[in-house]
N, C-alpha and C. Protein backbone atom coordinates (compact mmCIF):
# COMPACT_ATOMS: atom_id res chain seq x y z
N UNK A 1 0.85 -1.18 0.00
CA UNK A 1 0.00 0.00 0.00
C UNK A 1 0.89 1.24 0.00
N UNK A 2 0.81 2.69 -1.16
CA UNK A 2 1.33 3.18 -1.02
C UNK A 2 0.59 4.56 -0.03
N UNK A 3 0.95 5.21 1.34
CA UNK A 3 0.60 6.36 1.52
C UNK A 3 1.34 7.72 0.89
N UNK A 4 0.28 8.54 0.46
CA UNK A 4 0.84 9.76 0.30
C UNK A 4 0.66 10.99 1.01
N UNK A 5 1.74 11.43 1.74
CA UNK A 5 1.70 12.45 2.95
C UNK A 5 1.58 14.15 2.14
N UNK A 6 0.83 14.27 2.02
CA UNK A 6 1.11 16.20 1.97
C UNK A 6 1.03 17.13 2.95
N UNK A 7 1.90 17.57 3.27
CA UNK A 7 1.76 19.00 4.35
C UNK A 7 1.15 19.91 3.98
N UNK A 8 0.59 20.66 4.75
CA UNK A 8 -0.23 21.98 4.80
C UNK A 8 0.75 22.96 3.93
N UNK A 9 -0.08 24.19 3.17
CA UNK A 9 1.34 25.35 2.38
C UNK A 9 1.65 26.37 4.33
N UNK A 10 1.85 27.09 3.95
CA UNK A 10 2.96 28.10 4.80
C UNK A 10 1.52 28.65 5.60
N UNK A 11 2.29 28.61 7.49
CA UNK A 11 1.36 29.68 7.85
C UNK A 11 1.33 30.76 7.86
N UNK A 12 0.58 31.87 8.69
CA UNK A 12 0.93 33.20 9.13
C UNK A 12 1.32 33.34 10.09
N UNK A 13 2.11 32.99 10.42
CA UNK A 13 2.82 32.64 12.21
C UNK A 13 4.04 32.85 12.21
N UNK A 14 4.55 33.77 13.44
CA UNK A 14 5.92 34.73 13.17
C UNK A 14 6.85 33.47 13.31
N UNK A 15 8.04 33.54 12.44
CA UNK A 15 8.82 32.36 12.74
C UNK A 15 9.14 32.19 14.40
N UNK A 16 9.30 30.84 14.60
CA UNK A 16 9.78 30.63 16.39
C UNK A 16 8.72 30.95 17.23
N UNK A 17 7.73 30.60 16.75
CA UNK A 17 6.50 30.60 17.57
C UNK A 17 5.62 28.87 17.29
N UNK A 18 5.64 29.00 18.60
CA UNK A 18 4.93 26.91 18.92
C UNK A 18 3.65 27.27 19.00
N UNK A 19 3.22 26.79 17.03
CA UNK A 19 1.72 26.33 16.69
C UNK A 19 0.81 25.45 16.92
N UNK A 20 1.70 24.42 16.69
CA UNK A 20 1.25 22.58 16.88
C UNK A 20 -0.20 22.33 16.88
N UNK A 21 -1.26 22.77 17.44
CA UNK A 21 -2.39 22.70 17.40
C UNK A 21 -3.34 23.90 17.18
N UNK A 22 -2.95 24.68 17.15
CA UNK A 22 -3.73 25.75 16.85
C UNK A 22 -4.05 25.71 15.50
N UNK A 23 -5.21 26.48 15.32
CA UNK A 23 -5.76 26.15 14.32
C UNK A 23 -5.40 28.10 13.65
N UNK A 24 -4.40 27.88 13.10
CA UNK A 24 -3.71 28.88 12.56
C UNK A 24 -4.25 29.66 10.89
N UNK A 25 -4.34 30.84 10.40
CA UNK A 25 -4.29 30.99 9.36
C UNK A 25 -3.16 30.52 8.18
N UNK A 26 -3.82 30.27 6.89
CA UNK A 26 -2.69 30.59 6.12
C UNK A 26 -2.11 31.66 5.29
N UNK A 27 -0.76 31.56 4.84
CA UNK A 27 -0.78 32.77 4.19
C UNK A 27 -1.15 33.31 3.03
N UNK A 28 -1.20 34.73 2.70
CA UNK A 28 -1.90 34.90 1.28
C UNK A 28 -1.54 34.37 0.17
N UNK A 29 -0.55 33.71 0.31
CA UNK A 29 0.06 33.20 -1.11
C UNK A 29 -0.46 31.69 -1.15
N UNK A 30 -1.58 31.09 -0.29
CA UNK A 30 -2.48 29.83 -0.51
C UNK A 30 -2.18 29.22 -1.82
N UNK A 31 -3.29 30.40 -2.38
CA UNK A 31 -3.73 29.91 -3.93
C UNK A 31 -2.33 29.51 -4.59
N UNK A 32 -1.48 30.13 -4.94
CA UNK A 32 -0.11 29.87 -5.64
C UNK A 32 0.76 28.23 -5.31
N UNK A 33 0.61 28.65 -3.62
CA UNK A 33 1.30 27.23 -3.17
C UNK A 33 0.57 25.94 -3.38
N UNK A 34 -0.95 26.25 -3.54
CA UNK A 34 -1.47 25.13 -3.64
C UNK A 34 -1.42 24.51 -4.60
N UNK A 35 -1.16 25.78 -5.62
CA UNK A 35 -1.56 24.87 -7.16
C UNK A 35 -0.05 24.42 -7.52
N UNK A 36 0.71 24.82 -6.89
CA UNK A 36 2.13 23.93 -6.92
C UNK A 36 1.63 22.21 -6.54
N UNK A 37 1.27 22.95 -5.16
CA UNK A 37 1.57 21.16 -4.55
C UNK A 37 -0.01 20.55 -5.31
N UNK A 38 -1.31 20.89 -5.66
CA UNK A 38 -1.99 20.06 -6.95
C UNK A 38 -0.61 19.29 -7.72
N UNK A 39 -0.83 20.23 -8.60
CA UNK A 39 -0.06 19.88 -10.17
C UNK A 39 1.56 18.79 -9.62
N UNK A 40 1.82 19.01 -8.12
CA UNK A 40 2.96 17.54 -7.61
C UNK A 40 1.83 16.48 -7.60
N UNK A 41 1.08 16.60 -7.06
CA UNK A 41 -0.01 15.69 -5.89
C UNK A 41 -0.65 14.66 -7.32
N UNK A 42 -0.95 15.47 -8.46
CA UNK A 42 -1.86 14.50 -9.45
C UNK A 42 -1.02 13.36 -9.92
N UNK A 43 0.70 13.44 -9.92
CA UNK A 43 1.44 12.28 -10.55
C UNK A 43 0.78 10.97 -9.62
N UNK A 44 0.43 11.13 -8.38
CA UNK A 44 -0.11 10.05 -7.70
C UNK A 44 -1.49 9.70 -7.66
N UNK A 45 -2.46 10.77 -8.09
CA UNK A 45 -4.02 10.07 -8.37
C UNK A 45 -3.82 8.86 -9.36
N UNK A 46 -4.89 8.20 -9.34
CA UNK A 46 -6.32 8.75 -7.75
C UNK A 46 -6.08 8.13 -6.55
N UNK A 47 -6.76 8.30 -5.59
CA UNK A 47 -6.43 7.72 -4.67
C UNK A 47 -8.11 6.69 -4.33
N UNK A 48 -7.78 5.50 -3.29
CA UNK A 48 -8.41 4.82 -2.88
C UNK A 48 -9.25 5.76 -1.59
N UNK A 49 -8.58 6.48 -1.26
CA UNK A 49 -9.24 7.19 -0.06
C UNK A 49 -8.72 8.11 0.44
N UNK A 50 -8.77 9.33 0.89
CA UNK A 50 -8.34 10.48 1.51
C UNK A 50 -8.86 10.92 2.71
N UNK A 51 -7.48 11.17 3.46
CA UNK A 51 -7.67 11.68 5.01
C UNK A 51 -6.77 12.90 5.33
N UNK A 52 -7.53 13.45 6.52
CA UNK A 52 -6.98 14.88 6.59
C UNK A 52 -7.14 15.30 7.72
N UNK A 53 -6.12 16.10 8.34
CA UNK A 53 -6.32 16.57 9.53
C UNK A 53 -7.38 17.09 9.66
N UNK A 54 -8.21 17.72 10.75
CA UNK A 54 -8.94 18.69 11.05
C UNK A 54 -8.76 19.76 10.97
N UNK A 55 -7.69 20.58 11.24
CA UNK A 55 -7.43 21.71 11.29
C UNK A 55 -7.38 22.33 10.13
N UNK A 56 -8.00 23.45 10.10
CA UNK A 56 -7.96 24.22 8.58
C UNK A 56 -7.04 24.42 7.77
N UNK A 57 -5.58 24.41 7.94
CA UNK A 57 -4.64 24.54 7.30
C UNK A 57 -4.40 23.51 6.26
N UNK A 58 -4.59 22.19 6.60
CA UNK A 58 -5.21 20.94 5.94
C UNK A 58 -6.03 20.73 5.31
N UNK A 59 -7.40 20.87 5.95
CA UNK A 59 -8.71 21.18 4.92
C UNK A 59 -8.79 22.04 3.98
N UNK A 60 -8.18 23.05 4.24
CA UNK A 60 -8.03 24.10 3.13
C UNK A 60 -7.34 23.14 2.08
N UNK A 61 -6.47 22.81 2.08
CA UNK A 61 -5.54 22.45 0.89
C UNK A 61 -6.00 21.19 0.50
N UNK A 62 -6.70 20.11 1.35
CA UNK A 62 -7.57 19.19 0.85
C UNK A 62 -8.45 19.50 -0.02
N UNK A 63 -9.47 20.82 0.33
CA UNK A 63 -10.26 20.88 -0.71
C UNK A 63 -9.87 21.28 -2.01
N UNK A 64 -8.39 22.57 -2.06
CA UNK A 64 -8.00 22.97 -3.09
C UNK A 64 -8.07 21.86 -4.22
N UNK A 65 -6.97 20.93 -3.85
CA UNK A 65 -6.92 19.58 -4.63
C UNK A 65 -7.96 18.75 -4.91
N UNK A 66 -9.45 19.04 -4.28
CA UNK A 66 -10.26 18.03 -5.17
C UNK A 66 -10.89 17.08 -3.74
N UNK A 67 -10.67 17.38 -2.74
CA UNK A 67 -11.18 16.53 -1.66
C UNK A 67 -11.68 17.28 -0.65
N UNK A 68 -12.83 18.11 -0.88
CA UNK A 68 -13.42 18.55 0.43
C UNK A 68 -14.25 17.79 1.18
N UNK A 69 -13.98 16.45 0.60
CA UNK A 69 -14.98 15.28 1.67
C UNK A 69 -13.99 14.74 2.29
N UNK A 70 -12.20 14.95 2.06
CA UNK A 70 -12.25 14.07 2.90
C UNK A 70 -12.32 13.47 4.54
N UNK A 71 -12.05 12.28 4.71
CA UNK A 71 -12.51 11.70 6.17
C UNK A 71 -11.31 12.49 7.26
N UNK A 72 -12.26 13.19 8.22
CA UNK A 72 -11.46 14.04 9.30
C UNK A 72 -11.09 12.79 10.07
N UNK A 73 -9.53 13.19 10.75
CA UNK A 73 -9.03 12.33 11.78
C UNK A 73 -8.47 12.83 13.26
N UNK A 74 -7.94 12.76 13.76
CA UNK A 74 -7.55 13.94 15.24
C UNK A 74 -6.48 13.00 15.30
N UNK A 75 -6.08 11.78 14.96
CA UNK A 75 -4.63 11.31 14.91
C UNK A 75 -3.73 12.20 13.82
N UNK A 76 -4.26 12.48 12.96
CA UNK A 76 -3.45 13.15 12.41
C UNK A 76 -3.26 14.84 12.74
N UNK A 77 -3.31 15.12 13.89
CA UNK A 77 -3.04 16.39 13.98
C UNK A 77 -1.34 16.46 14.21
N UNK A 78 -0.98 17.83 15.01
CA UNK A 78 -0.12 18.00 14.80
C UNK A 78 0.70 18.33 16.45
N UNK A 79 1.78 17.94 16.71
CA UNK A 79 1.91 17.83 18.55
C UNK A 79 1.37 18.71 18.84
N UNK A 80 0.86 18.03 19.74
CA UNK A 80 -0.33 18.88 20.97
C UNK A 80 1.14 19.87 21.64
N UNK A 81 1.28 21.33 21.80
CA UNK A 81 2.43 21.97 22.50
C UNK A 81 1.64 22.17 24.14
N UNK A 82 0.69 21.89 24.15
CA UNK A 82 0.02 22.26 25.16
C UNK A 82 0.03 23.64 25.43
N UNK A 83 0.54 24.18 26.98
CA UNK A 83 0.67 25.74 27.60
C UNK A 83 1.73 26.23 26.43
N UNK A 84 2.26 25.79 25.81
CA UNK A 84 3.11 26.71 24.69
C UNK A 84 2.84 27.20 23.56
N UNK A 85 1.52 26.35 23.31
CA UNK A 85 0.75 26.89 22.24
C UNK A 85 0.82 28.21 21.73
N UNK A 86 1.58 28.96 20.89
CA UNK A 86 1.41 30.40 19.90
C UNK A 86 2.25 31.08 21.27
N UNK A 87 3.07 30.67 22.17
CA UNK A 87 4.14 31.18 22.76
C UNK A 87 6.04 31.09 21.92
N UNK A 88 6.41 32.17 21.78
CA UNK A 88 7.61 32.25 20.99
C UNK A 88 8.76 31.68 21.71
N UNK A 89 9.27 30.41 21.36
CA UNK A 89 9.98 29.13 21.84
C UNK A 89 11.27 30.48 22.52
N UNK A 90 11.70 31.39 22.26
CA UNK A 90 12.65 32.26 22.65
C UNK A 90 11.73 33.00 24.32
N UNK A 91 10.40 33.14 24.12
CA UNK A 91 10.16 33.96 25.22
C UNK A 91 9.66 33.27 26.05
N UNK A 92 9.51 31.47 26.39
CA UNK A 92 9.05 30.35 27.10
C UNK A 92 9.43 30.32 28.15
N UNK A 93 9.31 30.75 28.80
CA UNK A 93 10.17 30.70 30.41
C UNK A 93 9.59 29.67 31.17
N UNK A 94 9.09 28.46 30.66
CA UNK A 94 8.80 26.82 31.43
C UNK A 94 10.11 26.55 32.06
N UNK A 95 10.11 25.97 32.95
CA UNK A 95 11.37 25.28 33.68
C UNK A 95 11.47 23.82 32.51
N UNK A 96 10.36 23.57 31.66
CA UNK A 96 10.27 22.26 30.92
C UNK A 96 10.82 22.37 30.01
N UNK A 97 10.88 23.10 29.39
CA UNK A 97 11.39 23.66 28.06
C UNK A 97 12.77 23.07 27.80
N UNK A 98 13.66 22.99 28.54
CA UNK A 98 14.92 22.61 28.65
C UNK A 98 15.18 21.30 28.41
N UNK A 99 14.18 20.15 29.50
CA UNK A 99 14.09 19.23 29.29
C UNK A 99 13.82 18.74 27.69
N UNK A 100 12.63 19.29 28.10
CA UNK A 100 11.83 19.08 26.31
C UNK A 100 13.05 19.45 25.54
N UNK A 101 14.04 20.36 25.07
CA UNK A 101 14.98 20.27 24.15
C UNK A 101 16.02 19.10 24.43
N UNK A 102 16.52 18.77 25.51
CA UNK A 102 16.74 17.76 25.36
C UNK A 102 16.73 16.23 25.33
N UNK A 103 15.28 16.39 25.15
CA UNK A 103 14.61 14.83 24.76
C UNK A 103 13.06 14.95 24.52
N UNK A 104 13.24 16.02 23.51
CA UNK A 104 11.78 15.79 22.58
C UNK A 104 10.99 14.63 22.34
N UNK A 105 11.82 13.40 22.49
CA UNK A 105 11.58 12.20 22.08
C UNK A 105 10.39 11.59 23.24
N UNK A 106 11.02 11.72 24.40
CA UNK A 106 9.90 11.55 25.66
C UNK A 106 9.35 12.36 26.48
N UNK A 107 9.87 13.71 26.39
CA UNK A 107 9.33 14.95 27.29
C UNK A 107 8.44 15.49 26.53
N UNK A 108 7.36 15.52 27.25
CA UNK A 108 5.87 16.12 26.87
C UNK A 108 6.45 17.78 27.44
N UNK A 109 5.35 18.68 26.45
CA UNK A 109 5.36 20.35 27.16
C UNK A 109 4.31 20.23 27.43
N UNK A 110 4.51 21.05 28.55
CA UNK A 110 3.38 21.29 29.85
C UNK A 110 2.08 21.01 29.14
N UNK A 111 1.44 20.52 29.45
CA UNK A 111 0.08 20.21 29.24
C UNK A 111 -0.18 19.48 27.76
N UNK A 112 0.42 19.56 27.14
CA UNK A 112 0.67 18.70 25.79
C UNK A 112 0.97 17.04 25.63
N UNK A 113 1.67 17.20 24.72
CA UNK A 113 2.36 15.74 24.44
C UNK A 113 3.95 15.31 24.12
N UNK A 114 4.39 14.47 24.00
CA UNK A 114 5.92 14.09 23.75
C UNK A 114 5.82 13.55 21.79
N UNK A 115 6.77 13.73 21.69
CA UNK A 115 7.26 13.35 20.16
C UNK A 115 6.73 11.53 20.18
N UNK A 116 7.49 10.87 20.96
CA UNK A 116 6.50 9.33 21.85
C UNK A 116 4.98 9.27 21.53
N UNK A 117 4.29 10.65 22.32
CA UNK A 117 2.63 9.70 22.18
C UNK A 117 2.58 9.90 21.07
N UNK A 118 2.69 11.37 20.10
CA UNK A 118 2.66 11.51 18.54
C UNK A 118 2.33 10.77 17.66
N UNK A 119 3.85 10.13 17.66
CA UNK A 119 4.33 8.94 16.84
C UNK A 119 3.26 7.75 17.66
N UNK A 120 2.96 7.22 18.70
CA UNK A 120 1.90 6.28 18.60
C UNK A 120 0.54 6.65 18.12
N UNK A 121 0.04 7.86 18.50
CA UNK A 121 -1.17 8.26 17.83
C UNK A 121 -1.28 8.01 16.19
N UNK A 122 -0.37 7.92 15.34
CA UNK A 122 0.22 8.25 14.23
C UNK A 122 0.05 6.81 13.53
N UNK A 123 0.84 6.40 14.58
CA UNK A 123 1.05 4.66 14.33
C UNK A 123 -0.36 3.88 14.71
N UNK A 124 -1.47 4.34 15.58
CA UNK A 124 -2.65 3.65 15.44
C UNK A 124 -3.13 4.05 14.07
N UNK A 125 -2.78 5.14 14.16
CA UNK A 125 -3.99 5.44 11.80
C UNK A 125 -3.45 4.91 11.20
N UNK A 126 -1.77 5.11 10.95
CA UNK A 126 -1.25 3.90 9.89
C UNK A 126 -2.05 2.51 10.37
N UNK A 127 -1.86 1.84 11.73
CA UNK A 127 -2.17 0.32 11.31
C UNK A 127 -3.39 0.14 11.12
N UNK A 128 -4.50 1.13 11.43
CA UNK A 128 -6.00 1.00 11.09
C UNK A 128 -5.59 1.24 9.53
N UNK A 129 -5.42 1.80 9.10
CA UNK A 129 -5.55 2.10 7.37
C UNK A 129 -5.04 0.85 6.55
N UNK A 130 -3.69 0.26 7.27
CA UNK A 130 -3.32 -0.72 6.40
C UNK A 130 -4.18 -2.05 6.55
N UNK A 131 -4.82 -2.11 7.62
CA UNK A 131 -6.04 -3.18 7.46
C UNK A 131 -6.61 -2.94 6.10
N UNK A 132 -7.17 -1.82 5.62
CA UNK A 132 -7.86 -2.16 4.80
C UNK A 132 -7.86 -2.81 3.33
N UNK A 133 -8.46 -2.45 2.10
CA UNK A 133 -7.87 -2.98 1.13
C UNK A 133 -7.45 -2.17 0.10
N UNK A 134 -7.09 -0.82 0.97
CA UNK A 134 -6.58 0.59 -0.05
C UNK A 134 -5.22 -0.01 -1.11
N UNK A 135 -5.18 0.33 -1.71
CA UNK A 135 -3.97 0.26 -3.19
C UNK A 135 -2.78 1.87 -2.89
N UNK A 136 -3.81 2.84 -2.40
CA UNK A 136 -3.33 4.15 -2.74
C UNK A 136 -3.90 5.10 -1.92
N UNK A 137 -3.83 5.73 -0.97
CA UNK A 137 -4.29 6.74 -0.23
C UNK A 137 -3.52 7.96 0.25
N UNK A 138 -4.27 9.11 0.24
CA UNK A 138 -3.39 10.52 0.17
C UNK A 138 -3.91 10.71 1.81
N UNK A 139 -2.99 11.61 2.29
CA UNK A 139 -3.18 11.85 4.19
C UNK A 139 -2.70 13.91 4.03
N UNK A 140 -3.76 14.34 4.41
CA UNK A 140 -3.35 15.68 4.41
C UNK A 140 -2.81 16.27 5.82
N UNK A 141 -1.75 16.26 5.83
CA UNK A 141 -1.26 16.63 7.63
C UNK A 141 -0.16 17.63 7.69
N UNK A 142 0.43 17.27 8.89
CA UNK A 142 1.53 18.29 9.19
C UNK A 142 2.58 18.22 8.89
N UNK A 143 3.81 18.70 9.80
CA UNK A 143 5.40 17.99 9.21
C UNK A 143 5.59 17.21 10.59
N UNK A 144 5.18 17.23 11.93
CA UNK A 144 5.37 16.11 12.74
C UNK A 144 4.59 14.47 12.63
N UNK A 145 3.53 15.07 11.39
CA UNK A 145 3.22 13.26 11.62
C UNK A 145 3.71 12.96 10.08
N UNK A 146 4.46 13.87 9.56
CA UNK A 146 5.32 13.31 7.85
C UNK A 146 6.36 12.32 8.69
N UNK A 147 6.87 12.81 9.72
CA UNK A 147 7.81 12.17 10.29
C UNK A 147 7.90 11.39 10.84
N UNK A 148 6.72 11.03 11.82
CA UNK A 148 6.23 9.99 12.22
C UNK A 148 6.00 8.82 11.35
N UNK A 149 5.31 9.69 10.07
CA UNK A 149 4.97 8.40 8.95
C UNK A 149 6.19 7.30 8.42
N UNK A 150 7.30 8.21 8.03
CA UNK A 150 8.54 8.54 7.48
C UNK A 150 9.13 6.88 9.09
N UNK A 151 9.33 7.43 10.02
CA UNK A 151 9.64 6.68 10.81
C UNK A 151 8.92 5.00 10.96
N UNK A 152 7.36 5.40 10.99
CA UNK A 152 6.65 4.16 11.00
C UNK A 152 7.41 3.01 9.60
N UNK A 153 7.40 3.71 8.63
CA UNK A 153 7.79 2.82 7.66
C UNK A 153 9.14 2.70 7.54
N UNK A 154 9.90 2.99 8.21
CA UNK A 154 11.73 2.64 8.63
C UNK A 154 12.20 3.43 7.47
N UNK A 155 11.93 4.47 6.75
CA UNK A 155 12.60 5.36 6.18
C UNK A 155 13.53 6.58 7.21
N UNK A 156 13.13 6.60 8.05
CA UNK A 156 14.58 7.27 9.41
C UNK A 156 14.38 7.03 10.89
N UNK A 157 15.11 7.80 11.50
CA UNK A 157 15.33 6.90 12.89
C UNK A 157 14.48 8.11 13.64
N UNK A 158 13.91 7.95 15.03
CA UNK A 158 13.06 8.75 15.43
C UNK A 158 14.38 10.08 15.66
N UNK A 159 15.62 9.96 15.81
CA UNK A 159 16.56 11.05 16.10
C UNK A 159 16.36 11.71 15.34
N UNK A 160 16.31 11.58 13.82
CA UNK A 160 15.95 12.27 12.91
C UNK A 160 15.13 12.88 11.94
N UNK A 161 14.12 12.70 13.13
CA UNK A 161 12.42 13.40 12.59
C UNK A 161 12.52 14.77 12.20
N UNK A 162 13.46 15.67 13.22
CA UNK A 162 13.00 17.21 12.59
C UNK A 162 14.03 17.29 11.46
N UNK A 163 15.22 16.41 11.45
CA UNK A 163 16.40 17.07 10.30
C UNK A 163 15.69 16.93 8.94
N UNK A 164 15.86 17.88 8.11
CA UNK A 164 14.88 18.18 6.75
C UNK A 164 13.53 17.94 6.98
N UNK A 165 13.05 18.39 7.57
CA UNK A 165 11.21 18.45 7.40
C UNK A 165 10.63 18.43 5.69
N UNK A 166 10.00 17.71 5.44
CA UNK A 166 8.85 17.98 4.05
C UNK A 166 8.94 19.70 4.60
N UNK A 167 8.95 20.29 3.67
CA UNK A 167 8.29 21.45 3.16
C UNK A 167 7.24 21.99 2.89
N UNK A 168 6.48 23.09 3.67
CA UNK A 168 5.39 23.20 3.45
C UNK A 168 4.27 22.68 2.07
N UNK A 169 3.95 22.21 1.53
CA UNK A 169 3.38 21.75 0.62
C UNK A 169 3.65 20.62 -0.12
N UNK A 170 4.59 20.29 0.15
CA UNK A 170 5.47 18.93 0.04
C UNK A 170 5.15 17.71 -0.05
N UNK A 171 5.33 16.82 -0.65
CA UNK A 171 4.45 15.55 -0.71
C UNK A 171 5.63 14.14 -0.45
N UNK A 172 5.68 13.72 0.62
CA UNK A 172 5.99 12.50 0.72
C UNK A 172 5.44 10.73 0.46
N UNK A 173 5.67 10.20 -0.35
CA UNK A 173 5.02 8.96 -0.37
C UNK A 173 5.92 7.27 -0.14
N UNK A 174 4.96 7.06 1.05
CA UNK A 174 5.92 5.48 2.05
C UNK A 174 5.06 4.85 1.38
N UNK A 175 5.56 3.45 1.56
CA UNK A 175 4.65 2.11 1.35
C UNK A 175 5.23 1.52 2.18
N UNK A 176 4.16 0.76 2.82
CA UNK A 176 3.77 -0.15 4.12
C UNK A 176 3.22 -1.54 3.50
């Protein structure tokens, strides 16, 4: 089964500011980025089925491409930052914060989640999906569950989830 991951295009969010769940605008240049990542996205139609975050940044660009039905998921969102939410990672004054940089991997931020539950949240939709009898399915999400995906299917090691992120609009495709 092949999945195909697309990320959301660019937000409006000052760089160095922790989005993760917020349900953020995008920027004016939508239309442009989208019809980039379309005109990538069609070498892989059609698909057997399409899923998409909830959050508008996703849906937006789901529908651009031709899928405003598709099936909402809340595994596929994007780390919960919790209390850091739309706080500028420079002006965070958590005593956690520290931790959390050095081991994103299991340190949850305050009231949030760890890079850990993520990637299992991530890893229950992959193994529900590959039950089925999809050939081909597109996933409209973020760049923490590209990585997760990216990881689930042993294309990198969880150390190296953030090094090169997909790119806003970007299309990754694993097979499982």
């Amino acid at each position: 089964m092949e999945i195909v991951l697309i990320r959301h295009t660019s937000v409006m969010v000052p760089p160095g500011v922790c989005y993760g769940q917020t349900d953020v605008p995008l920027q004016p240049t939508f239309e442009a980025e989208a019809a980039v990542t379309l005109q990538q996205l069609r070498r892989y139609m059609p698909f057997d089925k399409v899923f998409t975050s909830p959050l508008s940044r996703c849906t937006r660009l789901a529908a651009y491409c031709g899928y405003s039905g598709a099936a909402r998921d809340k595994r596929l969102l994007e780390l919960d930052f919790g209390a850091w939410e739309m706080v500028p990672f420079e002006r965070n004054d958590d005593a956690r914060l520290k931790a959390w940089y050095d081991d994103y991997l299991h340190v949850a931020a305050t009231g949030g989640e760890s890079f850990a539950m993520q990637y299992r949240r991530v890893s229950l939709f992959l193994d529900e999906v590959r039950r089925q009898p999809y050939r081909r399915v597109a996933v409209f999400t973020h760049g923490g569950v590209l990585a997760c995906a990216r990881i689930y299917a042993g294309e990198i090691q969880p150390e190296e989830a953030f090094q090169g992120l997909t790119p806003y609009g970007g299309i990754v495709s694993i097979t499982l």
